[in-house]
C-alpha atoms as a PDB file:
ATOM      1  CA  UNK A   1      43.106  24.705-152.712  1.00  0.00           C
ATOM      2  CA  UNK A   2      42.737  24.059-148.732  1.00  0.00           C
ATOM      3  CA  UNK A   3      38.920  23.476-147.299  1.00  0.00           C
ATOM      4  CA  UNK A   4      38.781  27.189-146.476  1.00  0.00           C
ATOM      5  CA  UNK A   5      39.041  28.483-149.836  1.00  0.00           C
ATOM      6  CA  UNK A   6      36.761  25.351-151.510  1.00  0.00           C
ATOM      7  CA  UNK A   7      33.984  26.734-149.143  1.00  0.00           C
ATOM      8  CA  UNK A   8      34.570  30.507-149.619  1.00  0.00           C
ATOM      9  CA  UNK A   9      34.193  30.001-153.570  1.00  0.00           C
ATOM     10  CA  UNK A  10      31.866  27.776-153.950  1.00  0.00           C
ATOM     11  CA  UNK A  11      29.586  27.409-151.090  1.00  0.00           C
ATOM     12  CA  UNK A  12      29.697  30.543-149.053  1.00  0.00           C
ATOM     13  CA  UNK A  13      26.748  32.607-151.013  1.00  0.00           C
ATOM     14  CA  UNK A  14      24.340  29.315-151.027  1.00  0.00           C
ATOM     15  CA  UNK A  15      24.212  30.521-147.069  1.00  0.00           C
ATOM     16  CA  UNK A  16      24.235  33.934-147.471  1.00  0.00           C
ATOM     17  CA  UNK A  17      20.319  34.382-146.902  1.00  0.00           C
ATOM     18  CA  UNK A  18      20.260  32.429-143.515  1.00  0.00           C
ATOM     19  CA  UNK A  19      22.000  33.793-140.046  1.00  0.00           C
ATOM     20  CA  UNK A  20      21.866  30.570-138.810  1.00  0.00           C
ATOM     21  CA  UNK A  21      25.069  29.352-140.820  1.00  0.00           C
ATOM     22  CA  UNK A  22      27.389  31.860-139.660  1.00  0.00           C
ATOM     23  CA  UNK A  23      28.598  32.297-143.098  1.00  0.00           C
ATOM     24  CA  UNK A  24      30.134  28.608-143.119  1.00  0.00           C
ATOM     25  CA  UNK A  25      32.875  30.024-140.598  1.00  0.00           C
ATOM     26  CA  UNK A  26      31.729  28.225-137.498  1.00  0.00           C
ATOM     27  CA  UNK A  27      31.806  24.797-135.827  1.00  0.00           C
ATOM     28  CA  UNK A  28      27.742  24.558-136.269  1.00  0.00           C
ATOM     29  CA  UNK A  29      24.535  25.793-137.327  1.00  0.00           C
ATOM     30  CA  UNK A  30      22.421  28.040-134.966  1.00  0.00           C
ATOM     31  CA  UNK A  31      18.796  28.736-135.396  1.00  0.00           C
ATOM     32  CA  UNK A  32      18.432  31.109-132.365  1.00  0.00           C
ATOM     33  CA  UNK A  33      14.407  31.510-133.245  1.00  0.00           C
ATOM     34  CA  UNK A  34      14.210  27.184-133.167  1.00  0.00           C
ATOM     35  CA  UNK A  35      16.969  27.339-130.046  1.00  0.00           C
ATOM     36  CA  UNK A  36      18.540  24.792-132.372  1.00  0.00           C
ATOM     37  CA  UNK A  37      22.425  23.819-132.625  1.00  0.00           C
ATOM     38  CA  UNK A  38      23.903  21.365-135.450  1.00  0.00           C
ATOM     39  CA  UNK A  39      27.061  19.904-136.395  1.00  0.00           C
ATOM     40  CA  UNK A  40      28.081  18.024-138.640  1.00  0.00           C
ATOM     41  CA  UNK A  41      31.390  16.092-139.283  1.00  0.00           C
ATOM     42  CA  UNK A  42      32.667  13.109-141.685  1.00  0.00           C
ATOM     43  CA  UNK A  43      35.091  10.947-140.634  1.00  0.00           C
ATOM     44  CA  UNK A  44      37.722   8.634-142.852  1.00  0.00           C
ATOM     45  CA  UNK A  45      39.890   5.581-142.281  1.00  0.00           C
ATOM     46  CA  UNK A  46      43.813   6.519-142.917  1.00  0.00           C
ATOM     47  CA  UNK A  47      42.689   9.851-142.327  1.00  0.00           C
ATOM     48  CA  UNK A  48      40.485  10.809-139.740  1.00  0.00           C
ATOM     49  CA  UNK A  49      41.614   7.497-137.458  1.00  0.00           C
ATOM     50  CA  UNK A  50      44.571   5.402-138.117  1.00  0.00           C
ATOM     51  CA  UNK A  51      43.156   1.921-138.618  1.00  0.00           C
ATOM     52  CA  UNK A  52      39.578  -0.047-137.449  1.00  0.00           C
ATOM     53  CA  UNK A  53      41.491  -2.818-136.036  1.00  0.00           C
ATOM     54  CA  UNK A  54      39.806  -1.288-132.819  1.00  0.00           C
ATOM     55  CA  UNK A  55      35.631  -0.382-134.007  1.00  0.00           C
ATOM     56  CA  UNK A  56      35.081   0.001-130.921  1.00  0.00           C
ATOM     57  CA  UNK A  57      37.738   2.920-129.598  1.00  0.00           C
ATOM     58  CA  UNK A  58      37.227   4.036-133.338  1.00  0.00           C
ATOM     59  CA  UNK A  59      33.604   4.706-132.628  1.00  0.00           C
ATOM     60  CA  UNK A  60      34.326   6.529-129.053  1.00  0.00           C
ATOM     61  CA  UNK A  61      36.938   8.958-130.987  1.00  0.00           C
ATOM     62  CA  UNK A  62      34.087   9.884-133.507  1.00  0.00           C
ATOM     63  CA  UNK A  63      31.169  10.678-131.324  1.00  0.00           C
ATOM     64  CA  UNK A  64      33.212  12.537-128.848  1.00  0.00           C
ATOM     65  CA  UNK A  65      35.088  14.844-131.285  1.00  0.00           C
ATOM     66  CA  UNK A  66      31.563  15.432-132.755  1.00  0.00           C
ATOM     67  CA  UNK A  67      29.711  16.010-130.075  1.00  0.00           C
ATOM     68  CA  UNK A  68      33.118  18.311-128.968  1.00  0.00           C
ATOM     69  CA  UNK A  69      31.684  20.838-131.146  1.00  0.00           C
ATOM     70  CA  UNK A  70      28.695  21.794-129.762  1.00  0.00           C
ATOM     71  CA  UNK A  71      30.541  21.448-126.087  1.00  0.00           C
ATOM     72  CA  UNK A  72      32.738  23.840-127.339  1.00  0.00           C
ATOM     73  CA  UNK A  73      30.008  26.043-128.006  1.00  0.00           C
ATOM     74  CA  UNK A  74      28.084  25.560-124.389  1.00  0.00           C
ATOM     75  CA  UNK A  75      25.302  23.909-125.695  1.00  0.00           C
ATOM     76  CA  UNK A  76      24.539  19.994-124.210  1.00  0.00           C
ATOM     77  CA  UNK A  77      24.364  17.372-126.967  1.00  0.00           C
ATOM     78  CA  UNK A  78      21.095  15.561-127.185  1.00  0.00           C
ATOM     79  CA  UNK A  79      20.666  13.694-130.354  1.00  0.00           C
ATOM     80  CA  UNK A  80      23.420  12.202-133.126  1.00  0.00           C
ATOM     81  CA  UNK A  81      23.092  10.371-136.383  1.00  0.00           C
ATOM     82  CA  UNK A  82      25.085   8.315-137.385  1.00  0.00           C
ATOM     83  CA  UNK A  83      26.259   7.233-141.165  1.00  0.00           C
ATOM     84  CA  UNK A  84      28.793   4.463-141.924  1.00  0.00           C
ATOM     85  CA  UNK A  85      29.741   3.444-145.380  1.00  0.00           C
ATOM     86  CA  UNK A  86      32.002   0.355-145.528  1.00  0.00           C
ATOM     87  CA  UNK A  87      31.748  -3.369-146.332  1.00  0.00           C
ATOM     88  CA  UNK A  88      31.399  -6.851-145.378  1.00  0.00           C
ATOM     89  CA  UNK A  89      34.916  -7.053-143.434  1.00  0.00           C
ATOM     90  CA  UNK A  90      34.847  -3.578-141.330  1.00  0.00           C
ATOM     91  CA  UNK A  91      30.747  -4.032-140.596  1.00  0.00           C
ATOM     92  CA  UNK A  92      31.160  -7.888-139.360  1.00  0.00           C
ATOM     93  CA  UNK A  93      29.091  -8.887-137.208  1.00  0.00           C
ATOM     94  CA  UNK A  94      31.879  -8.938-134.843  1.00  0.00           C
ATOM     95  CA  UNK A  95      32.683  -5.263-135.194  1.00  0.00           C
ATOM     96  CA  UNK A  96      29.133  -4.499-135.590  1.00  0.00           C
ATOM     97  CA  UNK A  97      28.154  -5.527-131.658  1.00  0.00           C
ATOM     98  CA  UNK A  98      31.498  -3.823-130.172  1.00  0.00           C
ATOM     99  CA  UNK A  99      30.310  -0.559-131.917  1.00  0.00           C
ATOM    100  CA  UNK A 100      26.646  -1.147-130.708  1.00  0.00           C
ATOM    101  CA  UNK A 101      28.285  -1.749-127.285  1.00  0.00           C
ATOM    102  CA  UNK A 102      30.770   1.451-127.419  1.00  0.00           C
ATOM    103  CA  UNK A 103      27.759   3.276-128.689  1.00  0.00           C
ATOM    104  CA  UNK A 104      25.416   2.617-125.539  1.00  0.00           C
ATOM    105  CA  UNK A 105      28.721   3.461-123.936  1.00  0.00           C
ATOM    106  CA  UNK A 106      28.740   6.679-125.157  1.00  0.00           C
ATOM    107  CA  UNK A 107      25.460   7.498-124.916  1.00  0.00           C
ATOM    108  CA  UNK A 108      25.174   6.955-121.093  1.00  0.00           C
ATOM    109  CA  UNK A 109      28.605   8.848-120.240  1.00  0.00           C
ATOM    110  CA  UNK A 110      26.769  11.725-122.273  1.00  0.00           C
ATOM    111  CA  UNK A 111      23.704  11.601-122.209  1.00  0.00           C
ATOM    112  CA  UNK A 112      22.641  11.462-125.974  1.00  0.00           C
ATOM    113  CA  UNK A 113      20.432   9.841-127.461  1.00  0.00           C
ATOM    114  CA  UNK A 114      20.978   7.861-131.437  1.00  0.00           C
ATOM    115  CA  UNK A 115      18.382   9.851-133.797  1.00  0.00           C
ATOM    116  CA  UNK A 116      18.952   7.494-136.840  1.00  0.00           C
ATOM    117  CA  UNK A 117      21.188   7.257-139.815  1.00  0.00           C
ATOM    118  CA  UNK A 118      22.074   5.383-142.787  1.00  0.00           C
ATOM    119  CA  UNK A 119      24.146   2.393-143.959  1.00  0.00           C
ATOM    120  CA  UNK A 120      26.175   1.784-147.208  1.00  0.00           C
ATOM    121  CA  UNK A 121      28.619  -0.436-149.053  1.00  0.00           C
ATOM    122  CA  UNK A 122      32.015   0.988-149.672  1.00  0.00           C
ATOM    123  CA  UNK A 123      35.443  -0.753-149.641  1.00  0.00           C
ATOM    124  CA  UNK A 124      36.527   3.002-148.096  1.00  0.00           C
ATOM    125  CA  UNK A 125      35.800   3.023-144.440  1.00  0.00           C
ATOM    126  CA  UNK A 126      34.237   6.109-142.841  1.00  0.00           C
ATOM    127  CA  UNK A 127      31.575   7.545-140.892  1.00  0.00           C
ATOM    128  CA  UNK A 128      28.969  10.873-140.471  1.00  0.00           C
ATOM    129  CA  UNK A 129      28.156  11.757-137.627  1.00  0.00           C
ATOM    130  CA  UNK A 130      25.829  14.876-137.544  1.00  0.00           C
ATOM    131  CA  UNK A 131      25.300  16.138-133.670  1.00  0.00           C
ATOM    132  CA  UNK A 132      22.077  18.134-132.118  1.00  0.00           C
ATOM    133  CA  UNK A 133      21.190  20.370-129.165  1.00  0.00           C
ATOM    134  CA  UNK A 134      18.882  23.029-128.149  1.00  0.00           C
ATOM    135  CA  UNK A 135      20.248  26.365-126.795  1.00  0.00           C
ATOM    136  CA  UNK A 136      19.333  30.109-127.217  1.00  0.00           C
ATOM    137  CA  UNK A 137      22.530  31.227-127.167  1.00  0.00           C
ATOM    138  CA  UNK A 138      25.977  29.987-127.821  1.00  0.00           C
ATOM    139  CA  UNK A 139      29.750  31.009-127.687  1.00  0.00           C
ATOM    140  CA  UNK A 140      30.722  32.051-131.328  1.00  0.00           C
ATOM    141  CA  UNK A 141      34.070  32.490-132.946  1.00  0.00           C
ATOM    142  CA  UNK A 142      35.449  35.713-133.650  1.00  0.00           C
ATOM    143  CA  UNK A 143      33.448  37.566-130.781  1.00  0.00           C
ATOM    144  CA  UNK A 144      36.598  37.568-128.682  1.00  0.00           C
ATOM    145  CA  UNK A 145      37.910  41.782-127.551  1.00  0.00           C
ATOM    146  CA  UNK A 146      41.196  43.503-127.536  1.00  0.00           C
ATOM    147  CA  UNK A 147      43.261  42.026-123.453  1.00  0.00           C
ATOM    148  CA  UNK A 148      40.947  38.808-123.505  1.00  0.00           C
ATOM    149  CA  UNK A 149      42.776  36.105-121.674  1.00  0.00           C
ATOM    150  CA  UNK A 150      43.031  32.829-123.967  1.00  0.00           C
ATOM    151  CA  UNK A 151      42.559  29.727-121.682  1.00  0.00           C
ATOM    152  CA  UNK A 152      42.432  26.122-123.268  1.00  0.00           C
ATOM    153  CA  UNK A 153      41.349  22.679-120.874  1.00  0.00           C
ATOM    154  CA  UNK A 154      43.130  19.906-120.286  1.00  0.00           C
ATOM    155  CA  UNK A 155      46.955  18.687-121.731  1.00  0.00           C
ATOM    156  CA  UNK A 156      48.048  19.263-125.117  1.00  0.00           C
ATOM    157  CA  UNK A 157      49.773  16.889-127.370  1.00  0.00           C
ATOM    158  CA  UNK A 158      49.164  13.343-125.257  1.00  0.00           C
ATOM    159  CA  UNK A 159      47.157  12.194-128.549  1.00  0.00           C
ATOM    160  CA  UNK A 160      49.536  13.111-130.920  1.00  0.00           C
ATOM    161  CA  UNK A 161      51.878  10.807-129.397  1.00  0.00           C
ATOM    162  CA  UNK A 162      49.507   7.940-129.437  1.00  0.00           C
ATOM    163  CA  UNK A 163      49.491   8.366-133.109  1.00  0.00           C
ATOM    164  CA  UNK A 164      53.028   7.578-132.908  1.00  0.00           C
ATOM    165  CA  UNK A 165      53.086   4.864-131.115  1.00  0.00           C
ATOM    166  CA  UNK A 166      50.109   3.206-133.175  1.00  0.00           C
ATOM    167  CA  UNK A 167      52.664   3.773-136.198  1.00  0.00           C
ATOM    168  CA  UNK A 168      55.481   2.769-134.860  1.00  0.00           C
ATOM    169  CA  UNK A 169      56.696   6.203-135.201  1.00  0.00           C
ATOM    170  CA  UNK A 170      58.136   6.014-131.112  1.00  0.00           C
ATOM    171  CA  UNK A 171      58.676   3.323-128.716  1.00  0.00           C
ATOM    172  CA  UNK A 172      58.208   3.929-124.818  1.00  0.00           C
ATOM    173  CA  UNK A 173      57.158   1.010-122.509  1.00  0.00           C
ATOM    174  CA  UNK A 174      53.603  -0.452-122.477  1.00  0.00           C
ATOM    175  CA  UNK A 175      52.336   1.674-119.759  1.00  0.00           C
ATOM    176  CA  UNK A 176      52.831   5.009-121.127  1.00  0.00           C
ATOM    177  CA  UNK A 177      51.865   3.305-124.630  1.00  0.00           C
ATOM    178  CA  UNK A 178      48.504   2.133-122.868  1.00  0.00           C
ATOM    179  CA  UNK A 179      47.841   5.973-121.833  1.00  0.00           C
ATOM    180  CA  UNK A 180      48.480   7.594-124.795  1.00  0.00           C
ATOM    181  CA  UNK A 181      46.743   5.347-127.069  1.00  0.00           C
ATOM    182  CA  UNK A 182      43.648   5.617-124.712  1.00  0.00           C
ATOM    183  CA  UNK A 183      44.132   9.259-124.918  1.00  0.00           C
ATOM    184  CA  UNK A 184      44.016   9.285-128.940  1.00  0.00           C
ATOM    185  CA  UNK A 185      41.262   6.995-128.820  1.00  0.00           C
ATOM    186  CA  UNK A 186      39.206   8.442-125.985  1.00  0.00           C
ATOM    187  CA  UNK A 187      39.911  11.818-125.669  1.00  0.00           C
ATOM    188  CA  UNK A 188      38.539  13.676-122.229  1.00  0.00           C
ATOM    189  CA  UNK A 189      35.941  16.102-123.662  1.00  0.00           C
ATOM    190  CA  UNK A 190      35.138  18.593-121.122  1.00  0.00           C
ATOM    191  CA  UNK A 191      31.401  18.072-120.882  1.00  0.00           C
ATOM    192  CA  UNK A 192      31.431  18.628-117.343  1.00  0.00           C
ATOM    193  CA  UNK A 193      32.056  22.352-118.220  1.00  0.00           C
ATOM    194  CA  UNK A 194      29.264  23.057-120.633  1.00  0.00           C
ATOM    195  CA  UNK A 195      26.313  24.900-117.793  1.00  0.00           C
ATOM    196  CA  UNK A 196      29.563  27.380-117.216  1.00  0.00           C
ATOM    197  CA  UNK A 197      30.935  28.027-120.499  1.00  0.00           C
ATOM    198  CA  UNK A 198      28.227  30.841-121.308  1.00  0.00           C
ATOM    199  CA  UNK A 199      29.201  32.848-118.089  1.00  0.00           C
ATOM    200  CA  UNK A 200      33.105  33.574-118.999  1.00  0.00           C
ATOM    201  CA  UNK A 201      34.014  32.710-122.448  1.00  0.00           C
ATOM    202  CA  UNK A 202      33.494  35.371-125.400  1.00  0.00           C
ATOM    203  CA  UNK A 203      34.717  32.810-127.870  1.00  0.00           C
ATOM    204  CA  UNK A 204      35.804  29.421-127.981  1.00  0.00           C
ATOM    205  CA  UNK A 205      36.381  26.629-130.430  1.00  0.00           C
ATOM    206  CA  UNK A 206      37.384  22.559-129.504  1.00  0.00           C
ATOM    207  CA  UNK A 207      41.259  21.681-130.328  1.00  0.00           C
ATOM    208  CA  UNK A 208      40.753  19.643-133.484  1.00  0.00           C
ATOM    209  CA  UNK A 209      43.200  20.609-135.930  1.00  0.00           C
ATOM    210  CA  UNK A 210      45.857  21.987-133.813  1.00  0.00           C
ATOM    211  CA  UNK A 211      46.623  24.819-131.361  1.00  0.00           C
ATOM    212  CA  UNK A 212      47.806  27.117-133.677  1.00  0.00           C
ATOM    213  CA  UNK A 213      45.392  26.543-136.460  1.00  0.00           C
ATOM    214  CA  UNK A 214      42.252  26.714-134.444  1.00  0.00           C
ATOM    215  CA  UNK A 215      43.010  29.436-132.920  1.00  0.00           C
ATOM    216  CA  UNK A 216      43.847  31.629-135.952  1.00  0.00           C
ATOM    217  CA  UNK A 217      40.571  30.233-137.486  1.00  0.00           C
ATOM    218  CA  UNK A 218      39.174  31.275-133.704  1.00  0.00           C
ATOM    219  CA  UNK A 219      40.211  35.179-134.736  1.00  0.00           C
ATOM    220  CA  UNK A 220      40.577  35.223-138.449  1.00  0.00           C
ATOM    221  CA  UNK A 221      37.130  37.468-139.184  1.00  0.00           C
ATOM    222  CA  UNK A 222      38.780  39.839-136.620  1.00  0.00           C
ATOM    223  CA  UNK A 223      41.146  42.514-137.017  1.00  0.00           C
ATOM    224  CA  UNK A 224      43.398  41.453-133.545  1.00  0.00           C
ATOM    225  CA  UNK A 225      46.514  39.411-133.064  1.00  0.00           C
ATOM    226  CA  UNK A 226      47.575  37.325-130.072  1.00  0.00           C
ATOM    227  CA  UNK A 227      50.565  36.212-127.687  1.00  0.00           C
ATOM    228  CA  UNK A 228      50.851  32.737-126.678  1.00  0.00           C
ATOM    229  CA  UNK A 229      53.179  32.009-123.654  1.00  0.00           C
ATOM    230  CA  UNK A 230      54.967  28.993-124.587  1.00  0.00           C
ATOM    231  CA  UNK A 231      56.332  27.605-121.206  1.00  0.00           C
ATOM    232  CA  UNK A 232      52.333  27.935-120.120  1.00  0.00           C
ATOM    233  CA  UNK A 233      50.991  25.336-123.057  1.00  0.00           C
ATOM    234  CA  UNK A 234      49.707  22.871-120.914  1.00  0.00           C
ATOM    235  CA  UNK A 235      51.234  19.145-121.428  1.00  0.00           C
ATOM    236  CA  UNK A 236      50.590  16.216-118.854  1.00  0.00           C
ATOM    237  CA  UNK A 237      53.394  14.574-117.137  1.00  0.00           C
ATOM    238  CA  UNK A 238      53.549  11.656-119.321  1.00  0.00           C
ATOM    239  CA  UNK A 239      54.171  13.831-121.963  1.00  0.00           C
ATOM    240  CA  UNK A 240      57.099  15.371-119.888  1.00  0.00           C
ATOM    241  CA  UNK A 241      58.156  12.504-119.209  1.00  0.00           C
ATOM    242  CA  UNK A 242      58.549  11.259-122.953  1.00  0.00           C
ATOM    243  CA  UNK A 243      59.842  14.304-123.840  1.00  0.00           C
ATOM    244  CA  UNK A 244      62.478  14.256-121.521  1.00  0.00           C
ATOM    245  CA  UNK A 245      63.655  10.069-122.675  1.00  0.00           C
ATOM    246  CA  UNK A 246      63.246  10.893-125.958  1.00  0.00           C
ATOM    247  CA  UNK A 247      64.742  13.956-125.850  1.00  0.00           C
ATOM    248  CA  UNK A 248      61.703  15.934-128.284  1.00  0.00           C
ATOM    249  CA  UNK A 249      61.057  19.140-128.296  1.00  0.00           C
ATOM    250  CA  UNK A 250      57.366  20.215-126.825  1.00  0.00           C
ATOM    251  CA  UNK A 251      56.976  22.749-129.438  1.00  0.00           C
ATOM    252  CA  UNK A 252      57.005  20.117-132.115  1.00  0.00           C
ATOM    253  CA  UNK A 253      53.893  18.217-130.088  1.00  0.00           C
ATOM    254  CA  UNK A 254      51.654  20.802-128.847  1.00  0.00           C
ATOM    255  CA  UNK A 255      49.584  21.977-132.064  1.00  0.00           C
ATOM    256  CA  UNK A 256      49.142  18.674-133.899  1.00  0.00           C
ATOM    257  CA  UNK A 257      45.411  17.929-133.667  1.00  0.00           C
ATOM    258  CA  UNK A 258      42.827  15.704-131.485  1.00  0.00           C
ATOM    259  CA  UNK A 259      42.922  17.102-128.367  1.00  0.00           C
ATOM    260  CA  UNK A 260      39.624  18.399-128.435  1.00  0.00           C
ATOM    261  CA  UNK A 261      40.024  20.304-125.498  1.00  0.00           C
ATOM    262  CA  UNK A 262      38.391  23.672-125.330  1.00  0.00           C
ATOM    263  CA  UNK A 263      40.498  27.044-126.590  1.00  0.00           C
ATOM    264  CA  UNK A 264      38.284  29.781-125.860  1.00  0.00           C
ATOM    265  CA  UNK A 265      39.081  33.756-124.195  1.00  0.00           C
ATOM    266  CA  UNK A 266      37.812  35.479-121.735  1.00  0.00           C
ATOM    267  CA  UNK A 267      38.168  38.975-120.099  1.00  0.00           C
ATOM    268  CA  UNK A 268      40.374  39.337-117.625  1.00  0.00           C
ATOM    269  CA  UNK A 269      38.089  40.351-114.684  1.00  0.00           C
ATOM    270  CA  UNK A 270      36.841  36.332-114.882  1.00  0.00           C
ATOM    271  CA  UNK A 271      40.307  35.433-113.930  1.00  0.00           C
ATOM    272  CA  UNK A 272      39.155  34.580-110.369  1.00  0.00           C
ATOM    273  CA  UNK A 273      36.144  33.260-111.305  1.00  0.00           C
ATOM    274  CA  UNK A 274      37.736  30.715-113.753  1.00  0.00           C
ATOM    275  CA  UNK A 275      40.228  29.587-110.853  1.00  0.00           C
ATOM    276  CA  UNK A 276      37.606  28.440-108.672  1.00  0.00           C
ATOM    277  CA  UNK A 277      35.485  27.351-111.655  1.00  0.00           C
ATOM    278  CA  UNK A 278      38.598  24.766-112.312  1.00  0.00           C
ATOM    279  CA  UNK A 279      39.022  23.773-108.908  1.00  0.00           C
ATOM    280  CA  UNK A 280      35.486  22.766-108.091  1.00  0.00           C
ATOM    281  CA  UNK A 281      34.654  21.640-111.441  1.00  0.00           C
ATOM    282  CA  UNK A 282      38.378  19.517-111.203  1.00  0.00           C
ATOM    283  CA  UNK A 283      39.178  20.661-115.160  1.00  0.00           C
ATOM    284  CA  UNK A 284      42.443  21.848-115.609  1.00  0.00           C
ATOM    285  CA  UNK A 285      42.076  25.310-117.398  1.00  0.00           C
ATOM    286  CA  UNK A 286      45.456  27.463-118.131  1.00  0.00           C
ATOM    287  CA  UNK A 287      45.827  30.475-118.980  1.00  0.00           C
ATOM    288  CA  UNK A 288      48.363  30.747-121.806  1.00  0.00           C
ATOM    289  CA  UNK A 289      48.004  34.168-123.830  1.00  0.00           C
ATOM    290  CA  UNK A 290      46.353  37.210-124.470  1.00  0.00           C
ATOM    291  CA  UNK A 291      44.290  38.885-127.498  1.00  0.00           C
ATOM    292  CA  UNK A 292      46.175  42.123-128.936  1.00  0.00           C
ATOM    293  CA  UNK A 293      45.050  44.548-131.227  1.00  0.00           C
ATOM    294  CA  UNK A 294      46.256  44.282-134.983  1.00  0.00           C
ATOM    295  CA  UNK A 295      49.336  46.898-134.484  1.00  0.00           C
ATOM    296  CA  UNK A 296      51.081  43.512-132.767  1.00  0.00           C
ATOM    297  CA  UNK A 297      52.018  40.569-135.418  1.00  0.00           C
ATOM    298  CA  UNK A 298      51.037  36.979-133.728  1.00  0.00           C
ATOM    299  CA  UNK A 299      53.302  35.760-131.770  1.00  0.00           C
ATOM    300  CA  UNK A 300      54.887  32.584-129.197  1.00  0.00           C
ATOM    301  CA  UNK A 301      57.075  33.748-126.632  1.00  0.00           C
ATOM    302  CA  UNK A 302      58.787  32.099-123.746  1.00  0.00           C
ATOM    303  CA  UNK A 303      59.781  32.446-120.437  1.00  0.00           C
ATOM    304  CA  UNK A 304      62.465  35.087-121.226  1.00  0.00           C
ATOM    305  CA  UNK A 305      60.531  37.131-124.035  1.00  0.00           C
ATOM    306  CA  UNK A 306      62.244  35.111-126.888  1.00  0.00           C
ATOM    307  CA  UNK A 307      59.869  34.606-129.519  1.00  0.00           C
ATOM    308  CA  UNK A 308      59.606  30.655-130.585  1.00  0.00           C
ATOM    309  CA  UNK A 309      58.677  29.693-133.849  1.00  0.00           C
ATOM    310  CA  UNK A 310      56.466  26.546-134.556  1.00  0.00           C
ATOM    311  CA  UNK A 311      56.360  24.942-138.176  1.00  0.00           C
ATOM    312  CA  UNK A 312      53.821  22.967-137.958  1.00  0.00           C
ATOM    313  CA  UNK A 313      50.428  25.172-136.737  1.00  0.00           C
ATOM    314  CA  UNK A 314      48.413  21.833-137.395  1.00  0.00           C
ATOM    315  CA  UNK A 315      46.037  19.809-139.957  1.00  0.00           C
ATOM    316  CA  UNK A 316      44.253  21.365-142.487  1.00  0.00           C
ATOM    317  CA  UNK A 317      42.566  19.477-145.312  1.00  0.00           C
ATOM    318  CA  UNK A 318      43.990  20.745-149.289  1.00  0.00           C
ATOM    319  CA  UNK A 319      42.600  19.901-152.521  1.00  0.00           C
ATOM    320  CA  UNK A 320      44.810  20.516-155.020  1.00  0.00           C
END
């Protein structure tokens, strides 16, 4: 049984009576009367992050991929709590004061603010993080119309190779290893883009997972398809560069998870808009497919109209 299904059996009527949970099938909880946004994420060692040799690029990664899903919804994080369960090795004093100092880190480059928490012992390392704003409105899932544009931010696939290279899984020279790592660690979250989201984007959702599976969860309550244009995916030059000495294959690195840049569509009369949106703003924003109705199966195509196939559309969390 995969996460979806665990929540559709078992949890989805407990929210049935309240609007404000989207029916479980969002990134956070909306009170539109309260203008209040939550979100809510739990984070584990060997799963969530690699290792906590490094508490204190560990404890960047978590806040910003939590506080990614409210961005992704146009709403400004204000407040987080934070919950860590672990023991006397990973909460040294050591690693307690470089989290302490990545935290005031964060909360300056962000402008947040820690609401509280909890501690407890566990030999099984992981953390809570649950993320508030105030908005009275945000971009849902599943609102997006028949021609939208899709448009994600940023490069795809630069922290999926700094996975690798923190396993061992690739070798390329310490530079490009220094970039990648820094990009799995601190990933650019497009805060900067948060006042505009509201004025183009009909839905949206943050890259955790994976291209492909976050943006089928981005449609899946609507009866539409889309066309993703492969040679448009955006990937940085690094990542060109790797791909070229180690002679991968993009579409095996584009839809792997922790980018947590912003997918989201738009209509197509905001393609002008978005263009100088990106240039002022400085955030890369490509255009790289289009919404169809549900007479068209899903598809990736490339340059030439071939369709390409990729196996893996990203993580997803099973229970069986």
């Amino acid at each position: 049984m995969h996460e979806f299904e665990l929540i559709k059996k078992y949890f989805s009527n407990l929210s049935n009576i309240n609007k404000g949970s989207l029916n479980l099938n969002d990134d956070v909880f909306f009170d539109k009367n309260r203008k209040l946004v939550v979100s809510v994420d739990t984070y584990v060692e060997k799963n969530h992050f690699f290792n906590f040799k490094n508490p204190e690029l560990v404890i960047k990664k978590i806040i910003r991929s939590s506080i990614s899903d409210l961005i992704c919804k146009g709403v400004k994080p204000k407040y987080y709590f934070l919950s860590g369960a672990g023991n006397n090795k990973t909460f040294s004093k050591t690693n307690l004061k470089k989290i302490s100092t990545s935290l005031k880190q964060e909360q300056k480059k962000y402008n947040i603010v820690l609401g509280g928490g909890d501690t407890v012992y566990s030999n099984k390392l992981s953390f809570t993080i649950i993320s508030i704003g105030f908005s009275n409105k945000i971009i849902y899932r599943n609102r997006s119309k028949i021609n939208d544009d899709i448009y994600v931010t940023g490069n795809l696939g630069d922290s999926f190779i700094g996975l690798m290279v923190l396993k061992n899984k690739i070798k390329i020279n310490k530079k490009l290893s220094t970039y990648f790592i820094n990009q799995y660690y601190k990933p650019e979250i497009k805060y900067n883009l948060i006042d505009q989201l509201n004025k183009f984007a009909t839905s949206s959702i943050d890259l955790s997972d994976g291209l492909i599976s976050d943006l089928e969860k981005l449609t899946n309550k609507q009866k539409n398809s889309y066309r993703l244009f492969f040679d448009k995916i955006p990937v940085s030059k690094n990542l060109n560069s790797v791909l070229n000495i180690k002679n991968l294959l993009k579409k095996n690195l584009i839809s792997n998870g922790d980018d947590y840049q912003i997918l989201f569509t738009s209509n197509i009369k905001n393609r002008n808009f978005l263009n100088r949106i990106s240039y002022t703003k400085k955030i890369k924003i490509t255009r790289i497919g289009k919404i169809l109705n549900s007479r068209h199966k899903s598809s990736i195509i490339d340059k030439n109209g071939y369709q390409i196939k990729i196996n893996d559309k990203g993580y997803i969390h099973t229970f069986d």
